[in-house]
Structure formats: C-alpha cells, structure tokens
C-alpha atoms as a PDB file:
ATOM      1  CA  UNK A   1      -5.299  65.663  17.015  1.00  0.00           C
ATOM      2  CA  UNK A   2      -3.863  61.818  16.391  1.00  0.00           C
ATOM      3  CA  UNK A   3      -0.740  63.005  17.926  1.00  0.00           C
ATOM      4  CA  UNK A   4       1.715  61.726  20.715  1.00  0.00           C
ATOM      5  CA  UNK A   5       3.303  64.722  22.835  1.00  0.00           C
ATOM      6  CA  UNK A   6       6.754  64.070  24.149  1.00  0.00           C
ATOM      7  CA  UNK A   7       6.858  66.292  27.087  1.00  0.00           C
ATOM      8  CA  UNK A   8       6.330  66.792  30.877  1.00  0.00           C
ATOM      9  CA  UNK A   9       2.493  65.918  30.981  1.00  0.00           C
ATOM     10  CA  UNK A  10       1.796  68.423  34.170  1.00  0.00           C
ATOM     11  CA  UNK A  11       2.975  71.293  31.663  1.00  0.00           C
ATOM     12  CA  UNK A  12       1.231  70.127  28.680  1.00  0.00           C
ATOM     13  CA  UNK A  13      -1.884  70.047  29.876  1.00  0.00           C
ATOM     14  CA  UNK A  14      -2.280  73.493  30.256  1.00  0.00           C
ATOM     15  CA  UNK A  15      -1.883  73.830  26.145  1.00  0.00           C
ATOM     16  CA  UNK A  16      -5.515  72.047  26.304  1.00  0.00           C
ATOM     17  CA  UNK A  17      -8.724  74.071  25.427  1.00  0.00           C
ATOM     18  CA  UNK A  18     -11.103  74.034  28.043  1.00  0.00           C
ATOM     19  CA  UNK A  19     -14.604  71.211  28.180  1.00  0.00           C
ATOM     20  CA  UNK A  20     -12.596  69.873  24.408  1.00  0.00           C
ATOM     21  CA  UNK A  21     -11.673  66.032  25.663  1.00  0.00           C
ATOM     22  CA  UNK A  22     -14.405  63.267  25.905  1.00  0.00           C
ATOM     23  CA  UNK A  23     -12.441  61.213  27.891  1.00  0.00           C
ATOM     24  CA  UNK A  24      -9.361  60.893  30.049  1.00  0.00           C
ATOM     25  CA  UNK A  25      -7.976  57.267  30.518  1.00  0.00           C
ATOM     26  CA  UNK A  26      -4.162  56.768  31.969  1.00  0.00           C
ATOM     27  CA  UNK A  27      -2.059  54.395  33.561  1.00  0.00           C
ATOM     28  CA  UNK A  28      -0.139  57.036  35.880  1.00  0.00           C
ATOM     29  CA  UNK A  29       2.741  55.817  37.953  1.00  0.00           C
ATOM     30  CA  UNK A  30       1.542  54.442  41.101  1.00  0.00           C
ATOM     31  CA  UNK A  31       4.645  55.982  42.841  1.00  0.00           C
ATOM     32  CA  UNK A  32       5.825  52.544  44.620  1.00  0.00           C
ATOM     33  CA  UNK A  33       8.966  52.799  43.224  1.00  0.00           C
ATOM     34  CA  UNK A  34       8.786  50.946  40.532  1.00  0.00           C
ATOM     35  CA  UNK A  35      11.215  52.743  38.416  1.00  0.00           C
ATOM     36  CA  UNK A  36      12.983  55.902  37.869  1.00  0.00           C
ATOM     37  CA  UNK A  37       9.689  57.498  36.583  1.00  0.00           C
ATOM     38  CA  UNK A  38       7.787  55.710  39.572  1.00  0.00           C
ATOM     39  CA  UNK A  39       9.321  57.662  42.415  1.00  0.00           C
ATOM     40  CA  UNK A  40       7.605  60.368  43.455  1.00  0.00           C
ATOM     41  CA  UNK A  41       8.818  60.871  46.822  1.00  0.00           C
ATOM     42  CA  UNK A  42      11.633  63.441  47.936  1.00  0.00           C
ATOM     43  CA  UNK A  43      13.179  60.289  50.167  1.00  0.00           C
ATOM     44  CA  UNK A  44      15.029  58.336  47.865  1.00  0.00           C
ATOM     45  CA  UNK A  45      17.390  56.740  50.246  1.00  0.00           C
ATOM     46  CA  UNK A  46      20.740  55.399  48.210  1.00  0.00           C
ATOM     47  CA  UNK A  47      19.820  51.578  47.967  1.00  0.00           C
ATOM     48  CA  UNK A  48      16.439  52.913  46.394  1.00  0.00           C
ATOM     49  CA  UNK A  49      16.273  51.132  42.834  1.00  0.00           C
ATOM     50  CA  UNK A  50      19.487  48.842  43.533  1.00  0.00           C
ATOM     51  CA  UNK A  51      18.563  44.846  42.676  1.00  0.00           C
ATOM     52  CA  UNK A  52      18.945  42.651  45.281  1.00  0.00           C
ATOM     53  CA  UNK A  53      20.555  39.225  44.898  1.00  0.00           C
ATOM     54  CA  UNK A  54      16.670  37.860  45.548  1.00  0.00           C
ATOM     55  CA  UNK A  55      15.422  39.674  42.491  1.00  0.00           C
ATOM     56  CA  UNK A  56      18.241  39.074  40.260  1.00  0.00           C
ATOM     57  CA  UNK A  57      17.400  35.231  41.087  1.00  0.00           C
ATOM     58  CA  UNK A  58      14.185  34.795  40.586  1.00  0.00           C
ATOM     59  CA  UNK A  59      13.732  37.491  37.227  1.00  0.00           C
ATOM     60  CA  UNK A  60      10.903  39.331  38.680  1.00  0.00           C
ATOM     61  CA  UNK A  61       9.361  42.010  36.393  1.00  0.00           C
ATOM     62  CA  UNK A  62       9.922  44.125  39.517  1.00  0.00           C
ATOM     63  CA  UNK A  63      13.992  44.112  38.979  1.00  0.00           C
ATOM     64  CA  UNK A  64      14.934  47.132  41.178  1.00  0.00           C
ATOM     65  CA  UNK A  65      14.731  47.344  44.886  1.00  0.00           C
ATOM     66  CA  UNK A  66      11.735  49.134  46.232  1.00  0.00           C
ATOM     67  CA  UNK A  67      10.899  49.839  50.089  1.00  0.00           C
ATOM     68  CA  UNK A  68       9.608  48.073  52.523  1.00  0.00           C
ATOM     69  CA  UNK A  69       6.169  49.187  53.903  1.00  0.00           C
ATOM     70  CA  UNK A  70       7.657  50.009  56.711  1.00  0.00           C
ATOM     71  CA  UNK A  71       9.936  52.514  55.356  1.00  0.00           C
ATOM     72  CA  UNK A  72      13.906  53.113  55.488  1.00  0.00           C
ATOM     73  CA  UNK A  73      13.136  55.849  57.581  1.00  0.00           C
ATOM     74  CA  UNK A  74      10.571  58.200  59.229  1.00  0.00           C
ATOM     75  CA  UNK A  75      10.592  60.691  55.828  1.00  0.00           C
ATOM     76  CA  UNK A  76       9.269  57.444  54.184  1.00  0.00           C
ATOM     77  CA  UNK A  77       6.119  57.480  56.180  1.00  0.00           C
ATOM     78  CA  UNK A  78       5.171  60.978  53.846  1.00  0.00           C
ATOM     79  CA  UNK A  79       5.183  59.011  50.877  1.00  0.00           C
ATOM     80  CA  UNK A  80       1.360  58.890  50.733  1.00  0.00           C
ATOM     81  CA  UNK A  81       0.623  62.423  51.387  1.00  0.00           C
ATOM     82  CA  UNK A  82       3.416  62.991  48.618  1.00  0.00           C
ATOM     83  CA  UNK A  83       1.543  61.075  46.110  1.00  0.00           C
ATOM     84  CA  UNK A  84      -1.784  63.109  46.907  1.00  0.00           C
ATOM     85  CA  UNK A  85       0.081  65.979  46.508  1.00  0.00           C
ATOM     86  CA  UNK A  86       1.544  64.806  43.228  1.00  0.00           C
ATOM     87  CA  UNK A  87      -1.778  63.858  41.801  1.00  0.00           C
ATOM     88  CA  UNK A  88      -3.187  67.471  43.366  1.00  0.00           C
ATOM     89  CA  UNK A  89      -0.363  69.142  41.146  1.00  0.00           C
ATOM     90  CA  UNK A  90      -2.359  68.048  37.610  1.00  0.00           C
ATOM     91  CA  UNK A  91      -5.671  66.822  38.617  1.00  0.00           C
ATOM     92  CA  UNK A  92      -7.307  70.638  38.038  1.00  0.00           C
ATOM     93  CA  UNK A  93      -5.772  70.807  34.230  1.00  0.00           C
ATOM     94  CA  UNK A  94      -7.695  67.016  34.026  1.00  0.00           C
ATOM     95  CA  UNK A  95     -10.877  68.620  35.146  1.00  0.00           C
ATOM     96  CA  UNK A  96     -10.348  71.597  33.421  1.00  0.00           C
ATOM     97  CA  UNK A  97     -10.187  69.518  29.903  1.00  0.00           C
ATOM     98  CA  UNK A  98     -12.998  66.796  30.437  1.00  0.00           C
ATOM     99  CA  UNK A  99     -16.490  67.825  29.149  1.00  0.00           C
ATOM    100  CA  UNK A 100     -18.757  68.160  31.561  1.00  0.00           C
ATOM    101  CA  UNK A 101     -19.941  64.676  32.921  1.00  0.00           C
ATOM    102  CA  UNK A 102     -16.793  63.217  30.644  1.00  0.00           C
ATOM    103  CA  UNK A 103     -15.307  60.126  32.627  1.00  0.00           C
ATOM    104  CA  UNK A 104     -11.646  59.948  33.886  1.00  0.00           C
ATOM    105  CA  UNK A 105     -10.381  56.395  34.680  1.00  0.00           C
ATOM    106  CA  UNK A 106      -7.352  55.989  36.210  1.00  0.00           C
ATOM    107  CA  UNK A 107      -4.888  52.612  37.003  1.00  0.00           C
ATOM    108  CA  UNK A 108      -3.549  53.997  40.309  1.00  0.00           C
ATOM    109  CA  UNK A 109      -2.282  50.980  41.699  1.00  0.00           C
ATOM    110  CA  UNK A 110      -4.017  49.437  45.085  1.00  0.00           C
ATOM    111  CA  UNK A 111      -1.224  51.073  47.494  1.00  0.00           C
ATOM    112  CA  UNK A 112      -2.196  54.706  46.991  1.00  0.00           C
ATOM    113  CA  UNK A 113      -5.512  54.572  44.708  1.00  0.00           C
ATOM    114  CA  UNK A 114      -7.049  56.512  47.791  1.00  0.00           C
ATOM    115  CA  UNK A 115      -4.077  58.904  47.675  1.00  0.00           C
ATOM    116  CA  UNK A 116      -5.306  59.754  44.216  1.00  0.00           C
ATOM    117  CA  UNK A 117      -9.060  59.441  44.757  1.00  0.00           C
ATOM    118  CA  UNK A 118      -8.655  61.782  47.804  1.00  0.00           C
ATOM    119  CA  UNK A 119      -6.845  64.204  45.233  1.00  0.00           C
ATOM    120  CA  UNK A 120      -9.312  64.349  42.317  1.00  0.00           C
ATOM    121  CA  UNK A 121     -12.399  64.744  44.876  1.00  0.00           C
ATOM    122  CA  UNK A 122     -10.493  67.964  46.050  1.00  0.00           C
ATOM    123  CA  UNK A 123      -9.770  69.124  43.188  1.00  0.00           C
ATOM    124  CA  UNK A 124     -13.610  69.087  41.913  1.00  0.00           C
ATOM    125  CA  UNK A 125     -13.721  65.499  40.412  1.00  0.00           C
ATOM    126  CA  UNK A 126     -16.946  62.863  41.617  1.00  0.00           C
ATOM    127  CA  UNK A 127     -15.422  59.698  42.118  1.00  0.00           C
ATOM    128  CA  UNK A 128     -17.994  57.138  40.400  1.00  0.00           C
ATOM    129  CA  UNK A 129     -16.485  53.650  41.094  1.00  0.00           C
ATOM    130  CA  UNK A 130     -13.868  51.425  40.936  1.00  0.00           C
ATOM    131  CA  UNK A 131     -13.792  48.435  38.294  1.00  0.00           C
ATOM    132  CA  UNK A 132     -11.616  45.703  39.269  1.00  0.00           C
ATOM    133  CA  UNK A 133      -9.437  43.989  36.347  1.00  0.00           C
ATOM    134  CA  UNK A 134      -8.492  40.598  37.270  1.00  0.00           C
ATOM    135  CA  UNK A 135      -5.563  39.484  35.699  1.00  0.00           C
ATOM    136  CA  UNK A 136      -4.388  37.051  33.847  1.00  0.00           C
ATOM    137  CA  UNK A 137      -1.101  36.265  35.932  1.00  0.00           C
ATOM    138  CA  UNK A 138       0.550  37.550  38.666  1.00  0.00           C
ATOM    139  CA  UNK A 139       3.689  37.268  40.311  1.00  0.00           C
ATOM    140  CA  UNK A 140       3.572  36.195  44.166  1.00  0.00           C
ATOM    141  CA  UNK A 141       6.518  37.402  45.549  1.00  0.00           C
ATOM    142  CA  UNK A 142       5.656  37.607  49.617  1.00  0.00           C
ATOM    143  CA  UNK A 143       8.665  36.222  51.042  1.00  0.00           C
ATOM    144  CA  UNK A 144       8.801  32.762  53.080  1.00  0.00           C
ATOM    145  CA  UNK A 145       9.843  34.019  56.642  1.00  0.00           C
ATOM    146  CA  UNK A 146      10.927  30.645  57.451  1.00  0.00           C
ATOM    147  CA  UNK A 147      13.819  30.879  54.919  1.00  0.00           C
ATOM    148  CA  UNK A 148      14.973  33.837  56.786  1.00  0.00           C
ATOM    149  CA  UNK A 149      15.360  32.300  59.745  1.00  0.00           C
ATOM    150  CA  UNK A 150      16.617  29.220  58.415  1.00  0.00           C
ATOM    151  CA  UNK A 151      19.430  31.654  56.368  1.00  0.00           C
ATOM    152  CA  UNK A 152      19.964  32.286  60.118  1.00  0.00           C
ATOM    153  CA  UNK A 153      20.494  28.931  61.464  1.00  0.00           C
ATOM    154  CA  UNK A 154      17.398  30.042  63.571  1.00  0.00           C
ATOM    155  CA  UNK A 155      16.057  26.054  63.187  1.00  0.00           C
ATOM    156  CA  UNK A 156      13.406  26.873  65.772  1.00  0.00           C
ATOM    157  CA  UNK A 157      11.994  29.600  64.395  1.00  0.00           C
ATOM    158  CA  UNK A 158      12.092  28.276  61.154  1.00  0.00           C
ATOM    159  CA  UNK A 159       9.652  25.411  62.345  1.00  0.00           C
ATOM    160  CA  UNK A 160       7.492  27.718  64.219  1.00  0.00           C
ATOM    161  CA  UNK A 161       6.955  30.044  61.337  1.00  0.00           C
ATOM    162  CA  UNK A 162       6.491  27.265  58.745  1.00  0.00           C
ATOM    163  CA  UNK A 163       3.992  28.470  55.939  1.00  0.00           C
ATOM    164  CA  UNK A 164       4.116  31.831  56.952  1.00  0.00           C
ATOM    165  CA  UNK A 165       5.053  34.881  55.050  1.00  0.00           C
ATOM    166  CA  UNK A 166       6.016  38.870  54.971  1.00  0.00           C
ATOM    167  CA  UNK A 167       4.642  41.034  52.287  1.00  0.00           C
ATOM    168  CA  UNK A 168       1.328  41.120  50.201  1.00  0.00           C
ATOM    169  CA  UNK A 169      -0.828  38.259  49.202  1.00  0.00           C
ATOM    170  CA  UNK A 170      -0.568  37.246  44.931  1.00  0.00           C
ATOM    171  CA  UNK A 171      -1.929  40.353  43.647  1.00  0.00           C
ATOM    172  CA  UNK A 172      -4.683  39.241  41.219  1.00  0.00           C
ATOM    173  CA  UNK A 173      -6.945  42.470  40.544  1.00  0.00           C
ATOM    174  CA  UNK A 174      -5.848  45.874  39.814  1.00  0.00           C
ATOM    175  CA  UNK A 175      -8.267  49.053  40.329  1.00  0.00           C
ATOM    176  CA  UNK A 176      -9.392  51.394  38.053  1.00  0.00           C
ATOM    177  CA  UNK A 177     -10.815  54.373  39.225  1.00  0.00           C
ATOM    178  CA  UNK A 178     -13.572  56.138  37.845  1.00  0.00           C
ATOM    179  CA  UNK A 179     -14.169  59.976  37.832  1.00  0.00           C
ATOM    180  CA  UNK A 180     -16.540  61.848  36.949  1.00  0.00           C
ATOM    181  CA  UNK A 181     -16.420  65.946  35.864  1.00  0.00           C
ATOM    182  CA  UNK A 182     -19.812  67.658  37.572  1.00  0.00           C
ATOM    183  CA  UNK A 183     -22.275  68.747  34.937  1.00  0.00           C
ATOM    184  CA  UNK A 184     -24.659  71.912  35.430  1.00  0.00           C
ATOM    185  CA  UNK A 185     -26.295  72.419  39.164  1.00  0.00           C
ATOM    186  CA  UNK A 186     -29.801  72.623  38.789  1.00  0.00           C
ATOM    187  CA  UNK A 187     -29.874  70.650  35.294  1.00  0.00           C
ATOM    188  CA  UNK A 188     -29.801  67.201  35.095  1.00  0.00           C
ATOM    189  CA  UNK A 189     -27.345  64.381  33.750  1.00  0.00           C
ATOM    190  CA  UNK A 190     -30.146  63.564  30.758  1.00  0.00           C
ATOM    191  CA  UNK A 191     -29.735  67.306  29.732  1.00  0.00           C
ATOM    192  CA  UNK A 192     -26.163  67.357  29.950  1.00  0.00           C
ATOM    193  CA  UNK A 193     -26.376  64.175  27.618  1.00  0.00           C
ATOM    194  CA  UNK A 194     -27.793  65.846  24.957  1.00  0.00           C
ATOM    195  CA  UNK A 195     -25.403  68.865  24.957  1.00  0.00           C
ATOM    196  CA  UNK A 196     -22.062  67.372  26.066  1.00  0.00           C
ATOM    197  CA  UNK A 197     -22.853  63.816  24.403  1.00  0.00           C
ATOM    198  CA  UNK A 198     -20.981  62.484  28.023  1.00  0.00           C
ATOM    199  CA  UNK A 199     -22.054  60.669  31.048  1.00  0.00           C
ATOM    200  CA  UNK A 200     -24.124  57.578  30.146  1.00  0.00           C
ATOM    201  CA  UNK A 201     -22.572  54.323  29.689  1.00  0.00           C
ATOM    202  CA  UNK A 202     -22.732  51.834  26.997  1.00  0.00           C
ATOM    203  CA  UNK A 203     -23.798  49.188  29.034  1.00  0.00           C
ATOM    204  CA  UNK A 204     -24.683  46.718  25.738  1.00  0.00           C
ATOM    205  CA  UNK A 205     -21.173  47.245  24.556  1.00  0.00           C
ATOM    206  CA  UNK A 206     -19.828  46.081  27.816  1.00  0.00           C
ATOM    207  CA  UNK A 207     -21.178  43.067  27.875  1.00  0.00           C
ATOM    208  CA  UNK A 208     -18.865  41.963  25.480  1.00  0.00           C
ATOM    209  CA  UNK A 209     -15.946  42.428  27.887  1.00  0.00           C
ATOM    210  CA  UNK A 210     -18.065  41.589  31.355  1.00  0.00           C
ATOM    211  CA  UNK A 211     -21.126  39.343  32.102  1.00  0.00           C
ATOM    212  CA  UNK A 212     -24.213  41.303  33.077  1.00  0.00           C
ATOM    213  CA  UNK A 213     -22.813  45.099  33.705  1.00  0.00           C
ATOM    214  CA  UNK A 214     -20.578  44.179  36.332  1.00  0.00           C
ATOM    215  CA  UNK A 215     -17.956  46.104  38.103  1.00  0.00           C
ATOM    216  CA  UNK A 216     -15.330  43.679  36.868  1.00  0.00           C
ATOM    217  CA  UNK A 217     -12.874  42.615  34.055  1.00  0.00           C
ATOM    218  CA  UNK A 218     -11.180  40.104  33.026  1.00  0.00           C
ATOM    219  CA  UNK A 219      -9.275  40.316  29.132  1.00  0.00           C
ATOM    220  CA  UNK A 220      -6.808  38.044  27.475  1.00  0.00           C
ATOM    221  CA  UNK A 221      -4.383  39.397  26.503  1.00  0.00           C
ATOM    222  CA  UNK A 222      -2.785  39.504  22.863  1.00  0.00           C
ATOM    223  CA  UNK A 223       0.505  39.367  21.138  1.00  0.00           C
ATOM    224  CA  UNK A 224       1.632  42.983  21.531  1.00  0.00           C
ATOM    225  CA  UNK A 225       0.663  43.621  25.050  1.00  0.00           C
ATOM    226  CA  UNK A 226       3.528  42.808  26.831  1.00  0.00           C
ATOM    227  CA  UNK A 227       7.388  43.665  26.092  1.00  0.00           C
ATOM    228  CA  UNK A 228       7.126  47.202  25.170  1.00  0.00           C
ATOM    229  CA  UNK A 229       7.166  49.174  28.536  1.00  0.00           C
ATOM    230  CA  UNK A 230       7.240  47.779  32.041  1.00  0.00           C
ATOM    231  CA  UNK A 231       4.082  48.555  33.079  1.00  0.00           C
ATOM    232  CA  UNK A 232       1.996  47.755  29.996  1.00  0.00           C
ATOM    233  CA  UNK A 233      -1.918  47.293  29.785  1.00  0.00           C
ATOM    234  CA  UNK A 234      -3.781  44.931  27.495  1.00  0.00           C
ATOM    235  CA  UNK A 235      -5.113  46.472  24.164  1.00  0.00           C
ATOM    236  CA  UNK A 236      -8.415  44.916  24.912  1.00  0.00           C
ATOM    237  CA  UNK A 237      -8.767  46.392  28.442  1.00  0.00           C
ATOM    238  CA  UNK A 238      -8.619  49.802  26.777  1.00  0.00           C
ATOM    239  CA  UNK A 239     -10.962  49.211  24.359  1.00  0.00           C
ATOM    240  CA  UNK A 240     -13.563  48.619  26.802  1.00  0.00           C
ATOM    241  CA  UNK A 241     -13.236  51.327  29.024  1.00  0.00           C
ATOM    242  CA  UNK A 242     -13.265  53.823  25.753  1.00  0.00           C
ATOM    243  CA  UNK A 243     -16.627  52.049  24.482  1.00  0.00           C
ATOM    244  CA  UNK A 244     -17.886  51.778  27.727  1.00  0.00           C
ATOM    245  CA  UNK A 245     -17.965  55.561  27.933  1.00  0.00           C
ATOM    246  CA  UNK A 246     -17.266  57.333  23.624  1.00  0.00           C
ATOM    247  CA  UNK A 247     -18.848  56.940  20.570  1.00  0.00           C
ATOM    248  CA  UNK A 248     -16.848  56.965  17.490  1.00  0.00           C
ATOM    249  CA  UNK A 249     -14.767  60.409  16.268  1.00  0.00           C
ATOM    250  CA  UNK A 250     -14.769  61.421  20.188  1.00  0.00           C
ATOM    251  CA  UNK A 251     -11.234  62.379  21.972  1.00  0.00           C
ATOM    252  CA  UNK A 252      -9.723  60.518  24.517  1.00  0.00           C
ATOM    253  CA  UNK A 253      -6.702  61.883  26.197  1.00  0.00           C
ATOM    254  CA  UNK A 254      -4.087  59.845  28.073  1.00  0.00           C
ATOM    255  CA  UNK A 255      -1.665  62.387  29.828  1.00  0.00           C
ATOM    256  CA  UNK A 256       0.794  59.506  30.931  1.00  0.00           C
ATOM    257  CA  UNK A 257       0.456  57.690  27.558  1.00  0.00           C
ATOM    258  CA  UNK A 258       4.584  55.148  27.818  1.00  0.00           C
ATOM    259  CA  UNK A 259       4.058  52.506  24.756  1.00  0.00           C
ATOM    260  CA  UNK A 260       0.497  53.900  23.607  1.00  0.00           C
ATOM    261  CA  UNK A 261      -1.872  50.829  24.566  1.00  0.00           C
ATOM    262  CA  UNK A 262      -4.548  53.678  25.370  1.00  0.00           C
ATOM    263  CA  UNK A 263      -3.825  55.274  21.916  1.00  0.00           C
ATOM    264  CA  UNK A 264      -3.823  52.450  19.991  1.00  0.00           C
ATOM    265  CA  UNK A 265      -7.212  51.564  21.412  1.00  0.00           C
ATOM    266  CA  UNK A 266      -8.549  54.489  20.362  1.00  0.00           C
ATOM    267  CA  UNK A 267      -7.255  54.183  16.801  1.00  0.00           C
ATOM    268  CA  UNK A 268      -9.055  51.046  16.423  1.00  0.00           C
ATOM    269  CA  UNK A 269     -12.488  52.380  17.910  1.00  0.00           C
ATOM    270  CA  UNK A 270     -12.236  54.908  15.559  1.00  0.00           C
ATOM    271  CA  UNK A 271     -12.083  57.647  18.390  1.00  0.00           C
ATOM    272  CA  UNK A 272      -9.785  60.495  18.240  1.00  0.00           C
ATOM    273  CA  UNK A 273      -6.512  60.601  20.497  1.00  0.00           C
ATOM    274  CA  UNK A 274      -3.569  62.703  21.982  1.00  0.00           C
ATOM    275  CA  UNK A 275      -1.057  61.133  24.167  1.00  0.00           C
ATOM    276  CA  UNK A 276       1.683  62.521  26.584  1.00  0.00           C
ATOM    277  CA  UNK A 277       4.505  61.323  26.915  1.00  0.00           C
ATOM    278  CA  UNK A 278       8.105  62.260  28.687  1.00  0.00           C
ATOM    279  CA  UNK A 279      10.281  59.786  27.629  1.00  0.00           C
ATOM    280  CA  UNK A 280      11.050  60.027  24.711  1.00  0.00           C
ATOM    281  CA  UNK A 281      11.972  56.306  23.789  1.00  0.00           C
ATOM    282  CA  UNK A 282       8.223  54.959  24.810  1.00  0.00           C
ATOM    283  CA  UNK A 283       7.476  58.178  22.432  1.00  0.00           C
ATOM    284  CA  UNK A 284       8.815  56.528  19.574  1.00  0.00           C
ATOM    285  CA  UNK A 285       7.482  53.136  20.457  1.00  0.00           C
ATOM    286  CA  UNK A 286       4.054  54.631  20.941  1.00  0.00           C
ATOM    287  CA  UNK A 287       4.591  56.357  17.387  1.00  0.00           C
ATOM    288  CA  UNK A 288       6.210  53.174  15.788  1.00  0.00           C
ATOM    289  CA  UNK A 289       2.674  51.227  17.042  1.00  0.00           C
ATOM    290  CA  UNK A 290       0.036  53.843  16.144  1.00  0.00           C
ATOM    291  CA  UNK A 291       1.571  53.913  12.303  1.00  0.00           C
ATOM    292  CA  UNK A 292       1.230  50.181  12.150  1.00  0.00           C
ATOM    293  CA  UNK A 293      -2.020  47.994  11.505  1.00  0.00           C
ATOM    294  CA  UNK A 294      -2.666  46.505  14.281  1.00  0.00           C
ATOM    295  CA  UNK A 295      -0.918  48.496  16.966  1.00  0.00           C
ATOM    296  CA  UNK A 296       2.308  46.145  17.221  1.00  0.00           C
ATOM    297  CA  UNK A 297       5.102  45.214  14.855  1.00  0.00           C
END
C-alpha cells in the first residue's frame, strides 16, 4: 500500500485482490496522438509524431505532429473503435477491483470519451455523469484558413475566407467521466453504504471546489502542477474528486498514475494509494514528489 508500480498497468492489475480499492481515478491517454505513450492505434503512418515548422514556431505544448481528423488514410478512420477496444482490454480488471458501488473517474479526453464510456458500460460499469473542468488556459490552435491561401498567393480566397478557420474551437473544459461498479440486485444503494462504505457523495465537501453541487469545476492551479509530465492535472482537481467520493484511510488506485498528481492527492487527504506506472522516469518523479511535503520540490 503507499506504493508506485512501475509496470505495464493492463498486467498489473490482475495482481489486485478482488472488491479491495475504494476508488479508481486516472488520467489515461486519450489516444490522439499526443505522444509516444498516446498512440494507440496500429496506423502510425511515418510523419506520425514529426514537428512541423508551425509547431516548432509557435511552442505549443502539443510539439509533435498528430493527424488530421480526417485521417492520413482509410486505416485511420479505425482509430475510434481501436481506442474502445483498448479501454475493453483493462476495463474488467477496473471493475473487478472497485468495491461495489466504488466510483471510477476517468480524464478521457473529449475526442473519444464515448469510445471509453461505450467500453466500461460493456464491460459491466454504470456510467454516472460527466463533470466538466474548466480550465484555467488553453491553447487555441485552429488554424486561420486565410493564411493558407494567402501562403498560396490565392488573394481571392484569402478575402473570401477572412475570419474563418480549420480545426477545433479553444478547448476550455475537459470531461471527466464518472463510473459506477453495480452493487447487489435486489438490495439497495443505502445497504450497500453501510457494508461497502461506497456510493454516496460528499456533497458538503464539494462545495468547497464548486458552487451549489454542480456538475462543474473550475481549480487554480498551484506551483507544482505543471512541468513535470506533459499531460499533468492540478493537485487541487484531485483532491476533490477523492473527497467527493472517500473518507480518510480509504484506497484510491490510479492505474495510469505519470508524475503522481492523483497520488499525491491522496497523501494529503490522508487516503491510502497505489499508482501504476510504465515509464519509469515519471516513476521516479512520482516517487521523488510523494517523499516530499508538499508533493513538489
């Protein structure tokens, strides 16, 4: 218990007693791409991860070319249904491990969060709800069309496509999912309560983090929540989804743990914690952060 795994999560899991984890919370790769550990697709197409002479410009935490929604090619067009498959591949173990009526919340990223809902409903899961985190900032990176065409010496299309652009609009809210493990048939949630000591919320507690109960979040963030891994979550954001859902000495489990925000969270709630990891450099960060006092150097 307190521990950090360094190992392939989807095989680690299975080392996991049975109904033994309060609750699951991960930021699992999103499979867009972002990195080496982000692709989760059998198409990787050789420009896949290159940096463009755009990105290398503007210093864009994404720094490595993805693809287009439109794909390279037609094999591109199964990267959703490889991404529900991926999820498929672990989301049993996750069920297996929760208590009964023991939340899972998951960062799945907006492209494929059905994807990954689809797969933990299949596998036995009840999706709950989703809680949208508004962020602090994000990067707008939709490209101007018009600079296309003017990189063309296309003037008139440039004017007619003034103000318009190609990609997604500023992406201000992330979703977390929330899961659910089933508790008894025939008994009811208030039973389960009692035995499992999962699957009420702490609705008091979250007030601290969001105005009357709501479905939404909004943190700031602190000193240590950024530079340590690429895709790092606030500290604070953790904290409320483990008090939103454990009370103190409980486990939570993060099976795709990089620099240990989750784990560090838990520390400081005074919850219990293992962590997964495969690389083994954001092991030793997560390590490094857990051994210090306030989660950061």
């Amino acid at each position: 218990m307190n521990n950090i795994i360094n190992g392939n999560s989807i095989e680690v899991i299975k080392t996991i007693g049975d109904n033994t984890i309060h609750l699951i919370l991960s930021d699992i790769p999103y499979g867009i791409s972002f990195d080496g550990w982000d692709v989760l697709h059998s198409n990787t197409n050789s420009a896949l991860l290159g940096s463009s002479p755009a990105q290398e410009k503007a210093g864009s935490v994404f720094k490595k070319r993805g693809k287009p929604l439109n794909g390279w090619s037609e094999a591109d067009k199964k990267m959703p249904l490889e991404y529900y498959e991926w999820c498929k591949s672990w989301a049993g173990d996750w069920l297996r491990v929760l208590k009964p009526g023991g939340s899972a919340f998951i960062f799945a990223g907006r492209r494929f969060a059905h994807r990954c809902i689809c797969a933990l409903e299949d596998s036995g899961f009840i999706y709950k709800d989703m809680i949208s985190w508004e962020k602090e900032t994000a990067a707008h990176r939709a490209q101007r069309i018009s600079e296309v065409y003017k990189r063309r010496n296309d003037i008139e299309n440039q004017v007619k496509w003034e103000g318009w652009r190609v990609g997604n609009l500023r992406p201000t809210f992330e979703p977390i999912l929330w899961f659910m493990k089933p508790y008894k048939i025939g008994g009811t949630l208030a039973d389960n309560i009692i035995e499992n000591e999962v699957g009420a919320y702490n609705s008091e507690v979250w007030k601290k983090y969001s105005s009357q109960a709501n479905n939404m979040i909004k943190v700031t963030s602190d000193k240590g929540d950024h530079g340590l891994h690429p895709a790092q979550k606030p500290i604070q954001l953790m904290k409320a989804l483990i008090e939103l859902t454990t009370k103190e000495e409980q486990i939570v489990l993060d099976p795709f743990c990089g620099s240990g925000s989750t784990l560090v969270a838990a520390k400081e709630l005074n919850r219990k914690f293992i962590g997964i990891e495969y690389d083994p450099e954001f092991c030793k960060i997560a390590n490094e952060r857990i051994s210090s006092d306030r989660g950061y150097n």
